[in-house]
PDB file of N, CA and C in Angstrom:
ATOM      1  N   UNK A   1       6.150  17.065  33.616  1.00  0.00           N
ATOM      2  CA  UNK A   1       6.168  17.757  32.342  1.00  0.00           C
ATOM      3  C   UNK A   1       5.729  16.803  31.239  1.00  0.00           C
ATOM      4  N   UNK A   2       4.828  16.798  30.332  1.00  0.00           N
ATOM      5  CA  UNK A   2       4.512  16.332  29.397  1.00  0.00           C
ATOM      6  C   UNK A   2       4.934  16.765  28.020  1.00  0.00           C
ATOM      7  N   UNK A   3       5.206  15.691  26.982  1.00  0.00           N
ATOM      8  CA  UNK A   3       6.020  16.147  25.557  1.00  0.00           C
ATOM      9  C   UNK A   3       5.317  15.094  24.792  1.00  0.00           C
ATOM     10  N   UNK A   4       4.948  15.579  23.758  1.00  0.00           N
ATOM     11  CA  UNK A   4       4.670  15.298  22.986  1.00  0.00           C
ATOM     12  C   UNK A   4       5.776  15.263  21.750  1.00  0.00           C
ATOM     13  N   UNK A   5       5.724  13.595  20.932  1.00  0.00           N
ATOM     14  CA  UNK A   5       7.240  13.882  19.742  1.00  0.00           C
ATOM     15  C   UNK A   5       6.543  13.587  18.516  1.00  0.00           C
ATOM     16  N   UNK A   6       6.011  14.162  17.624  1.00  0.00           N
ATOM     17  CA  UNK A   6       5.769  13.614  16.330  1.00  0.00           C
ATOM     18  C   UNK A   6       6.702  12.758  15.507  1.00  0.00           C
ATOM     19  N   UNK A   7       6.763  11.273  15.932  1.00  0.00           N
ATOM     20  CA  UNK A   7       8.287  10.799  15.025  1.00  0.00           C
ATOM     21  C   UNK A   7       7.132   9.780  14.518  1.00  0.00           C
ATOM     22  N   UNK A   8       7.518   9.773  12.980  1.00  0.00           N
ATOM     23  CA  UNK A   8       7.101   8.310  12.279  1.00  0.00           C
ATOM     24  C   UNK A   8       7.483   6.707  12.935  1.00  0.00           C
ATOM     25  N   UNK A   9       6.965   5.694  12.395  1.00  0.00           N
ATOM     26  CA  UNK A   9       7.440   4.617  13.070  1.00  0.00           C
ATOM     27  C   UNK A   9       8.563   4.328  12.297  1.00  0.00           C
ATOM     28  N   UNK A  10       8.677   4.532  11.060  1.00  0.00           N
ATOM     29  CA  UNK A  10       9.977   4.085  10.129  1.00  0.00           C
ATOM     30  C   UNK A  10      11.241   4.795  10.793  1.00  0.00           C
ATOM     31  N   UNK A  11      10.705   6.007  11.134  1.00  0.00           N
ATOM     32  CA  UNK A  11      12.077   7.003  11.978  1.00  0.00           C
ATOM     33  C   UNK A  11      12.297   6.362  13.681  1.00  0.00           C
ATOM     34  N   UNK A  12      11.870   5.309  13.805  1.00  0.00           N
ATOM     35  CA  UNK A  12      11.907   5.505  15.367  1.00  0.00           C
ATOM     36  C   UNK A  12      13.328   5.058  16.012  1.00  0.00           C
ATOM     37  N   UNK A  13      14.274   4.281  15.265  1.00  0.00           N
ATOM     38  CA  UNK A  13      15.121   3.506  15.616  1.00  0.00           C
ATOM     39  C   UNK A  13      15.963   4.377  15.021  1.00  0.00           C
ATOM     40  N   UNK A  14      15.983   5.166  14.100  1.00  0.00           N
ATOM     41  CA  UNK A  14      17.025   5.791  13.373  1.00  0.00           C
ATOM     42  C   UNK A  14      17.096   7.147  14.659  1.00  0.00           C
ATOM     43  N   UNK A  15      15.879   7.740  15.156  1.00  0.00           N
ATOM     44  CA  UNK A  15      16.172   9.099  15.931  1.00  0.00           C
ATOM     45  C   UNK A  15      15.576   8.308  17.533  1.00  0.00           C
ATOM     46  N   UNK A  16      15.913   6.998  18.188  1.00  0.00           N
ATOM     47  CA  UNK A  16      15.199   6.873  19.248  1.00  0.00           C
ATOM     48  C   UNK A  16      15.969   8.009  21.030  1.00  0.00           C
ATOM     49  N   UNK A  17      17.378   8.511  20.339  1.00  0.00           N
ATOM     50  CA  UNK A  17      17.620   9.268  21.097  1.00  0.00           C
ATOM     51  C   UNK A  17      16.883  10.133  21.168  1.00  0.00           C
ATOM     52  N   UNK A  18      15.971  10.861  20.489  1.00  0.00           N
ATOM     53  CA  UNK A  18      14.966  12.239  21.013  1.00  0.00           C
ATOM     54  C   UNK A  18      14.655  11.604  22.424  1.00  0.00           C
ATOM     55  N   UNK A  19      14.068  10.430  22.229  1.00  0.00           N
ATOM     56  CA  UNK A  19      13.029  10.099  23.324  1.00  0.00           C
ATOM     57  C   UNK A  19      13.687  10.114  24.741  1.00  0.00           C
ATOM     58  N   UNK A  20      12.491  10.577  25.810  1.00  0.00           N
ATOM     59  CA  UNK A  20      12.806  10.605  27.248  1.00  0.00           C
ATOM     60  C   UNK A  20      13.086   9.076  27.753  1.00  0.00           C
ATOM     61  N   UNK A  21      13.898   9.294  28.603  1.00  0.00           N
ATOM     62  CA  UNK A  21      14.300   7.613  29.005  1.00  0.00           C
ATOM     63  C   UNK A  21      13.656   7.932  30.018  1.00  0.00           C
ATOM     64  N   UNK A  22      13.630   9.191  31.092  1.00  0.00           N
ATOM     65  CA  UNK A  22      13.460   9.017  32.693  1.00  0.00           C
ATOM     66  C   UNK A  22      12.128   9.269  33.116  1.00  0.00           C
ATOM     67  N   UNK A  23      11.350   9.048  32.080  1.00  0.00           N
ATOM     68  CA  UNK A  23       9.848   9.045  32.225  1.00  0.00           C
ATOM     69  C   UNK A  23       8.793   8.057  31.571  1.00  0.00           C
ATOM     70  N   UNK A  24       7.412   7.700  31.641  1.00  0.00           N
ATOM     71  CA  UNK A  24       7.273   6.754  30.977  1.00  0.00           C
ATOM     72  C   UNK A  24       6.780   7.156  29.593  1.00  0.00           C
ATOM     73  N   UNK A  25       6.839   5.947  28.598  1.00  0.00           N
ATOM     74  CA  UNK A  25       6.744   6.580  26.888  1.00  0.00           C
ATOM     75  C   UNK A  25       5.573   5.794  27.068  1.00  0.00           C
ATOM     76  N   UNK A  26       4.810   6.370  26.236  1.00  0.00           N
ATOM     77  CA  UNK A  26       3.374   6.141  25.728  1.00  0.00           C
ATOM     78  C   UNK A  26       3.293   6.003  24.176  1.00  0.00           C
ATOM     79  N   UNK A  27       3.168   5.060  23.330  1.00  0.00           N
ATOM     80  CA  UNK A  27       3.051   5.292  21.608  1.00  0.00           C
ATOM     81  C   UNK A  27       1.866   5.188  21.375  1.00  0.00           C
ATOM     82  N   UNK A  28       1.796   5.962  20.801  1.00  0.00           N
ATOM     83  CA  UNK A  28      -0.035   5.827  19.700  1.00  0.00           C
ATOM     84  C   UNK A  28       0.002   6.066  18.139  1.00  0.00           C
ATOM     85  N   UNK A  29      -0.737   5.676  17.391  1.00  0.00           N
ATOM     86  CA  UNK A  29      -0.645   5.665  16.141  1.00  0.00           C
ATOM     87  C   UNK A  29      -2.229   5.521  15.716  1.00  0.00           C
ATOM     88  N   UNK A  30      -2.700   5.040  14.474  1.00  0.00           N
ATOM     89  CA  UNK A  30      -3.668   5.526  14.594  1.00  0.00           C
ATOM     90  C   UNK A  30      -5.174   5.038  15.360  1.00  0.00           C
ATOM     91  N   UNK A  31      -5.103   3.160  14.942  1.00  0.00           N
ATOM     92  CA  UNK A  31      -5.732   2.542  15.774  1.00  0.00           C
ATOM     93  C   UNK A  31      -5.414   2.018  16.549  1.00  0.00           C
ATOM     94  N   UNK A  32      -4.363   1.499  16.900  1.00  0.00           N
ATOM     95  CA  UNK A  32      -2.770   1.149  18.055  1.00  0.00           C
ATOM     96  C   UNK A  32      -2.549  -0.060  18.468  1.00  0.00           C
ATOM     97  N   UNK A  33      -2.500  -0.479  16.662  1.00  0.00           N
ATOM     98  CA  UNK A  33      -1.889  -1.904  16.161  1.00  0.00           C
ATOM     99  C   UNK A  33      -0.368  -1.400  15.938  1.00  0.00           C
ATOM    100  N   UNK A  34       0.353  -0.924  15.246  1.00  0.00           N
ATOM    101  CA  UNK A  34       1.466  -0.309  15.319  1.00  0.00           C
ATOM    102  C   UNK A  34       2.209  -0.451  16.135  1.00  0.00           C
ATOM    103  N   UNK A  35       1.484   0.732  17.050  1.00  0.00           N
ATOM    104  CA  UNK A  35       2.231   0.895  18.446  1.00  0.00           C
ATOM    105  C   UNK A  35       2.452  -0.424  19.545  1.00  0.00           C
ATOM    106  N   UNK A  36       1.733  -0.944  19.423  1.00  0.00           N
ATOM    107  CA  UNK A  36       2.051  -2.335  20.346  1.00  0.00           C
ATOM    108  C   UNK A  36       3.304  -3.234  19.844  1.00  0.00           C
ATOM    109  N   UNK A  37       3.358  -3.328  18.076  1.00  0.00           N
ATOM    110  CA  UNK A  37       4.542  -4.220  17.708  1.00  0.00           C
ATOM    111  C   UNK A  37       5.756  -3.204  17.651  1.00  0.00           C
ATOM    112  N   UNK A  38       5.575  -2.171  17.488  1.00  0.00           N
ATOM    113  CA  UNK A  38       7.153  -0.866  17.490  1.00  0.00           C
ATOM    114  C   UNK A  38       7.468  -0.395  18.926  1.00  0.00           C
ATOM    115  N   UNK A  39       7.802  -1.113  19.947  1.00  0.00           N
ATOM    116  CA  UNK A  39       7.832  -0.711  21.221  1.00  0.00           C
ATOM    117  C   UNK A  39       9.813  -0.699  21.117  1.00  0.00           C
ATOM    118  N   UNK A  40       9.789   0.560  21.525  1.00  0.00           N
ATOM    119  CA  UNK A  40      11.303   0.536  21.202  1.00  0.00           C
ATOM    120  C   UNK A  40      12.235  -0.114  22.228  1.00  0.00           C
ATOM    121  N   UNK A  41      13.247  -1.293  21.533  1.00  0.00           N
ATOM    122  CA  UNK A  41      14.160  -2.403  22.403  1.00  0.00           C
ATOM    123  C   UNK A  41      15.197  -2.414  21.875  1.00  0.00           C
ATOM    124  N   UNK A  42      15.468  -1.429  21.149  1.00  0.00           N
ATOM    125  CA  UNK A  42      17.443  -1.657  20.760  1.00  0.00           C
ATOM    126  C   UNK A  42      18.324  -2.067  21.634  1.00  0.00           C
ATOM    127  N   UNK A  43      19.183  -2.824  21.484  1.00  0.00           N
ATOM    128  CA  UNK A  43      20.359  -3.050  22.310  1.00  0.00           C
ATOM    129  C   UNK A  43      20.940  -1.958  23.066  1.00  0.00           C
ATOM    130  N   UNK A  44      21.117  -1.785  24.291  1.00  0.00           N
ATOM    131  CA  UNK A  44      21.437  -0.633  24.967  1.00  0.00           C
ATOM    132  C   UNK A  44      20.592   0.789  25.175  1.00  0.00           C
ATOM    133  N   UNK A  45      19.308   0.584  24.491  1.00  0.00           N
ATOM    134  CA  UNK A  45      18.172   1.292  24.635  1.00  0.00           C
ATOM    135  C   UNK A  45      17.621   1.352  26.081  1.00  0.00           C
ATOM    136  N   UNK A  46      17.293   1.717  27.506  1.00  0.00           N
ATOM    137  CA  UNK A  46      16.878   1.127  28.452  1.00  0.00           C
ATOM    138  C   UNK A  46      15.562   2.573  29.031  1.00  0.00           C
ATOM    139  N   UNK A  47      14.332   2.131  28.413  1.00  0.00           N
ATOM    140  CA  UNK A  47      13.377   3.045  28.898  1.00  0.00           C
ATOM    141  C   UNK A  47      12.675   2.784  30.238  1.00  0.00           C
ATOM    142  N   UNK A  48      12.426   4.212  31.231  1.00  0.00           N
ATOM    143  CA  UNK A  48      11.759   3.618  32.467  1.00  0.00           C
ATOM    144  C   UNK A  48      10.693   2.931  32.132  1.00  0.00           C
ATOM    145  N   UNK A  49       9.513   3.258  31.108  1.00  0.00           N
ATOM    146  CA  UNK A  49       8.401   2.373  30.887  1.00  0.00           C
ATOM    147  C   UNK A  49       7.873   2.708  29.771  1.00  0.00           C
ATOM    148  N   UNK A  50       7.448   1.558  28.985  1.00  0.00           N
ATOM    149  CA  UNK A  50       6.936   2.021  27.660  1.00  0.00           C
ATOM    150  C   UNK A  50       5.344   1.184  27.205  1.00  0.00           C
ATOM    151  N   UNK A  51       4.826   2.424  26.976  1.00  0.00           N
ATOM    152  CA  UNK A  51       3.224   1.285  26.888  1.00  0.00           C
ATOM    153  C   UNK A  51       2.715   1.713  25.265  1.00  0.00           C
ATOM    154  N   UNK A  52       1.472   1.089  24.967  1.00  0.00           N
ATOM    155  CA  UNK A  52       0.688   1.542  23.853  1.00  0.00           C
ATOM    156  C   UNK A  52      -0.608   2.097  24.361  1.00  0.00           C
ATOM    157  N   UNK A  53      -0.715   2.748  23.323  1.00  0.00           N
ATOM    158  CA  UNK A  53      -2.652   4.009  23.457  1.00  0.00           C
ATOM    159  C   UNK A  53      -3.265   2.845  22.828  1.00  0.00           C
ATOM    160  N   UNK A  54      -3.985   2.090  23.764  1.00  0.00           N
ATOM    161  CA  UNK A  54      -5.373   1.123  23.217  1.00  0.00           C
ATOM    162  C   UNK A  54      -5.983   0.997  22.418  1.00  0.00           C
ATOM    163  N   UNK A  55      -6.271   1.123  21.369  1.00  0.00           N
ATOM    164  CA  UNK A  55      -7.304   2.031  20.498  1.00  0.00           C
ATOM    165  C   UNK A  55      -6.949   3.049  19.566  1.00  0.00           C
ATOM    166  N   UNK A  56      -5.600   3.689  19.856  1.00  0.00           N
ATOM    167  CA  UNK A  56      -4.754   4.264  19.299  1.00  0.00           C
ATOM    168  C   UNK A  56      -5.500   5.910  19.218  1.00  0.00           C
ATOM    169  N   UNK A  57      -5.478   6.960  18.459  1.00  0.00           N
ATOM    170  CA  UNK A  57      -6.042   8.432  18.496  1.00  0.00           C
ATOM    171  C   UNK A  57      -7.471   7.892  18.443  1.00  0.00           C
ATOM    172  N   UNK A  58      -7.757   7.435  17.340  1.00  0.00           N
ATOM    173  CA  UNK A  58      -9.255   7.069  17.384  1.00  0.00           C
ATOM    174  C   UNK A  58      -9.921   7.179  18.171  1.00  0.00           C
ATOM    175  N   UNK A  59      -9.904   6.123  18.896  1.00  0.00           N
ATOM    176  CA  UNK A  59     -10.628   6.018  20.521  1.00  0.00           C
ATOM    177  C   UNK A  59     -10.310   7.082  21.616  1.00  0.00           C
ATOM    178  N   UNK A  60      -9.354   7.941  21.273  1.00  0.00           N
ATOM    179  CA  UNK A  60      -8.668   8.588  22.286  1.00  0.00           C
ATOM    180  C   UNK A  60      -9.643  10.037  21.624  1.00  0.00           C
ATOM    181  N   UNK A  61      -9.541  10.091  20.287  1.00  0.00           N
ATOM    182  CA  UNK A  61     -10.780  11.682  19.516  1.00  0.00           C
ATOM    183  C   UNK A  61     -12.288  10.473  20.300  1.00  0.00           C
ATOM    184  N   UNK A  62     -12.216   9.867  20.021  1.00  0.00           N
ATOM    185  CA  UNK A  62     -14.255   9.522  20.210  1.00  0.00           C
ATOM    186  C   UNK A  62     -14.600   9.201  22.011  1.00  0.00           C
ATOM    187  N   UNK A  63     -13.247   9.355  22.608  1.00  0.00           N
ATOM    188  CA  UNK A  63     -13.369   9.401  24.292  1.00  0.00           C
ATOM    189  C   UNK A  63     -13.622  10.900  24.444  1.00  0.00           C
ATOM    190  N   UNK A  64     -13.180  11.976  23.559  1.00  0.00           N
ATOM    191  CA  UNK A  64     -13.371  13.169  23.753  1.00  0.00           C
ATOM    192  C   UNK A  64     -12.213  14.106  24.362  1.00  0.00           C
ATOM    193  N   UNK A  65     -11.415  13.306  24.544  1.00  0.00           N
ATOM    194  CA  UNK A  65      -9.644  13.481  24.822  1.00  0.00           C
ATOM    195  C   UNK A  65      -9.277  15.015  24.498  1.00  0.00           C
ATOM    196  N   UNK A  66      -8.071  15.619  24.807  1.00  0.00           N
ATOM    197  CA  UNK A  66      -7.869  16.872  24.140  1.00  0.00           C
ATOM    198  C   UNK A  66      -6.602  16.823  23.165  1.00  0.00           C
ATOM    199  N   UNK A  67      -6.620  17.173  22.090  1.00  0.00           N
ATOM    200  CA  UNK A  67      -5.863  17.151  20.551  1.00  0.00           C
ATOM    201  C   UNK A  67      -5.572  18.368  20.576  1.00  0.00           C
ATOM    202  N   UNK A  68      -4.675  18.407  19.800  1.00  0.00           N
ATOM    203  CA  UNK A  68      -4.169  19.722  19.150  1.00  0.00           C
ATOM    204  C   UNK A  68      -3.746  19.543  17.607  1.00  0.00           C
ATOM    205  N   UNK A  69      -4.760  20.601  16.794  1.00  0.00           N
ATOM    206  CA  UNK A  69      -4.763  19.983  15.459  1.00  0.00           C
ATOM    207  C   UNK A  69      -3.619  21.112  14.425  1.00  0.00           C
ATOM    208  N   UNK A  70      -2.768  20.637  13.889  1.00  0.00           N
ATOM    209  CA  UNK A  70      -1.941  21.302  12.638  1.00  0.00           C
ATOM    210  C   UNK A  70      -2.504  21.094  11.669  1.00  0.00           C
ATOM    211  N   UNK A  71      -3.352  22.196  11.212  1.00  0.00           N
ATOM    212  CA  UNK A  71      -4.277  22.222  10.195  1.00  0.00           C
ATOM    213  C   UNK A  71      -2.864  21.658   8.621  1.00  0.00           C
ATOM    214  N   UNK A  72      -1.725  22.521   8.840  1.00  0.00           N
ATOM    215  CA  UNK A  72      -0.799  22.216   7.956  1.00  0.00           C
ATOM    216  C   UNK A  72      -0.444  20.800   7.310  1.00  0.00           C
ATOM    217  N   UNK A  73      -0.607  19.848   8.669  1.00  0.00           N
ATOM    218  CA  UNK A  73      -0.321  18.597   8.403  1.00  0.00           C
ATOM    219  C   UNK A  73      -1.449  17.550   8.199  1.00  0.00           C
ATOM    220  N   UNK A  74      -2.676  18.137   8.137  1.00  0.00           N
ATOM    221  CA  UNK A  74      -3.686  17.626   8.068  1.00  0.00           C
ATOM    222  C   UNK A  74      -4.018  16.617   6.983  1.00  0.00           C
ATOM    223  N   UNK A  75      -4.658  15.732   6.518  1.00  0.00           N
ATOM    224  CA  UNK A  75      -4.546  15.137   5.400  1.00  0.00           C
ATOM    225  C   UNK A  75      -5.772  14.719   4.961  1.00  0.00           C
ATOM    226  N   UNK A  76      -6.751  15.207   3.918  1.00  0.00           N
ATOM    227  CA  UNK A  76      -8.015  14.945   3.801  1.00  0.00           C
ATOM    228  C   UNK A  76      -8.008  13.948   2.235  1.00  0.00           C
ATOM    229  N   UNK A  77      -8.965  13.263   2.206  1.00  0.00           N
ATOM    230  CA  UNK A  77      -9.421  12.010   0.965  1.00  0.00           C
ATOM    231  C   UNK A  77     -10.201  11.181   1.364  1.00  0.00           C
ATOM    232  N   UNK A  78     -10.647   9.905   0.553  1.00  0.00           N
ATOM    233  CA  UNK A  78     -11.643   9.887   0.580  1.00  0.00           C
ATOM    234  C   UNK A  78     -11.462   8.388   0.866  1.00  0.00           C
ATOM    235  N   UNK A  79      -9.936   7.808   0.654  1.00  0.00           N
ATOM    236  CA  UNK A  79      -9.816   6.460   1.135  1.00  0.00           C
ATOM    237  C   UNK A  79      -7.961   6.886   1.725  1.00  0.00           C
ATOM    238  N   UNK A  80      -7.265   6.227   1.738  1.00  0.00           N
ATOM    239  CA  UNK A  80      -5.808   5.875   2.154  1.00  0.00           C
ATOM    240  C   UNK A  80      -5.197   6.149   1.096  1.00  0.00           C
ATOM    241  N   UNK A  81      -5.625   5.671  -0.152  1.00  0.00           N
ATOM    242  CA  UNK A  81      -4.657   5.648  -1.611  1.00  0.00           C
ATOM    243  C   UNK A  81      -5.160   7.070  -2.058  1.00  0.00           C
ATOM    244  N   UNK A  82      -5.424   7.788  -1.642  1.00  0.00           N
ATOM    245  CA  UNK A  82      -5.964   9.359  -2.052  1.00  0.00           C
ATOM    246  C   UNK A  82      -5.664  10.430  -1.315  1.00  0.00           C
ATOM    247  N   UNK A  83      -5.023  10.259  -0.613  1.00  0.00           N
ATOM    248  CA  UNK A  83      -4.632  11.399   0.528  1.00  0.00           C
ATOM    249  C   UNK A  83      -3.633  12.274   0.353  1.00  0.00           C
ATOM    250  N   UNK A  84      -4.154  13.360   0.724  1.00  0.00           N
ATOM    251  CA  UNK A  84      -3.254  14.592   0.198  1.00  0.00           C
ATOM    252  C   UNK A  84      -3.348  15.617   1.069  1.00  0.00           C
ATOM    253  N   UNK A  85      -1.956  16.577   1.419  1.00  0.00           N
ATOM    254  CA  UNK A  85      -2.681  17.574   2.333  1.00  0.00           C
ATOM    255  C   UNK A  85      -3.719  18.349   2.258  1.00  0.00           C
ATOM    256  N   UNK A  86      -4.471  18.708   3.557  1.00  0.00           N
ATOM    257  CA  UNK A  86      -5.850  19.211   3.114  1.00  0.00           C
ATOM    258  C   UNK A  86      -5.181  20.979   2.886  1.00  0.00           C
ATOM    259  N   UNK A  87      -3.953  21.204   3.064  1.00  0.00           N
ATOM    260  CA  UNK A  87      -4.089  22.857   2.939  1.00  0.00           C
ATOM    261  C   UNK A  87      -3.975  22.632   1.216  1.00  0.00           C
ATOM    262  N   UNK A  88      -3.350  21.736   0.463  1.00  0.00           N
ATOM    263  CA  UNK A  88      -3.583  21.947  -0.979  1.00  0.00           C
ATOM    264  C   UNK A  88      -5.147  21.552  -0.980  1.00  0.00           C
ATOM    265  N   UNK A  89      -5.839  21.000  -0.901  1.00  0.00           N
ATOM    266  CA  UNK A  89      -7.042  20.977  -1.281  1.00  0.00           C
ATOM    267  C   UNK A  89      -7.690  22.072  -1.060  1.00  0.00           C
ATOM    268  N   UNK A  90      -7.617  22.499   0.221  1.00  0.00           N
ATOM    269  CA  UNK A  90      -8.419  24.335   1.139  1.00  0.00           C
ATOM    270  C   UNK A  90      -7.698  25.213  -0.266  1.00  0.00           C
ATOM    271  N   UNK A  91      -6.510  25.082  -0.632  1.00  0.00           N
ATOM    272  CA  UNK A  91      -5.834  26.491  -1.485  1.00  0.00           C
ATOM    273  C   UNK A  91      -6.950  26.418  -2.773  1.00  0.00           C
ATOM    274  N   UNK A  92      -6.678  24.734  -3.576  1.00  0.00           N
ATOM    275  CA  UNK A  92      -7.439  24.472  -4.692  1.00  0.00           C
ATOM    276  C   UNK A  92      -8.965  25.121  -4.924  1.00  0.00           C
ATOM    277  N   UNK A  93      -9.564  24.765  -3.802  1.00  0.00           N
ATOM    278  CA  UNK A  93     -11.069  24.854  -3.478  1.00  0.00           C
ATOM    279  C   UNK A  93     -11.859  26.312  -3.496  1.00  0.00           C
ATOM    280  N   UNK A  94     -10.189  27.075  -2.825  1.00  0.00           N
ATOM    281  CA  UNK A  94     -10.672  28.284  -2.385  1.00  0.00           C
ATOM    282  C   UNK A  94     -11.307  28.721  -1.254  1.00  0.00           C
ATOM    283  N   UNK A  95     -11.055  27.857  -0.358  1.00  0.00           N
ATOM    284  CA  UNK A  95     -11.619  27.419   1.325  1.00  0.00           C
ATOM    285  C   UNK A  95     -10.902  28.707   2.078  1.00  0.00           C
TER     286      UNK A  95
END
């Protein structure tokens, strides 16, 4: 069975009970610098296996991979310091 968890990295230690222990965890983020230093090790934490996505989504959208997109959570701009959801921009625009 495969699951997918949308958790931030700031949330990971605060909610790491969501996560499956009896299977292996996979983290990705966006280029999967992140994910390699947030590998979850709390004291009494004990996962069967935990790896990082190489390359992170990036490489995983330009391998041609399959995504599933929430247009809701989407976030369009034009650098990092500009980003905003794209459904307010689609409402603004009239999209």
């Amino acid at each position: 069975m495969k699951t997918v968890v949308l958790l931030p990295f700031a949330e990971l230690e605060a909610k790491i009970d969501m996560l499956p222990r009896d299977r292996p965890l996979i983290l990705a983020d966006y280029v999967g610098v992140k994910s390699k230093e947030r590998r979850p090790a709390p004291p009494g934490t004990r996962f069967e296996s935990v790896a990082s996505l190489r390359g992170g989504m990036v490489d995983w959208v330009d391998a041609g991979m399959p995504i599933v997109r929430d247009l809701d959570e989407e976030l369009t701009g034009q650098c990092a310091c500009q980003l905003r959801p794209s459904k307010v921009f689609r409402s603004r625009s009239g999209c």
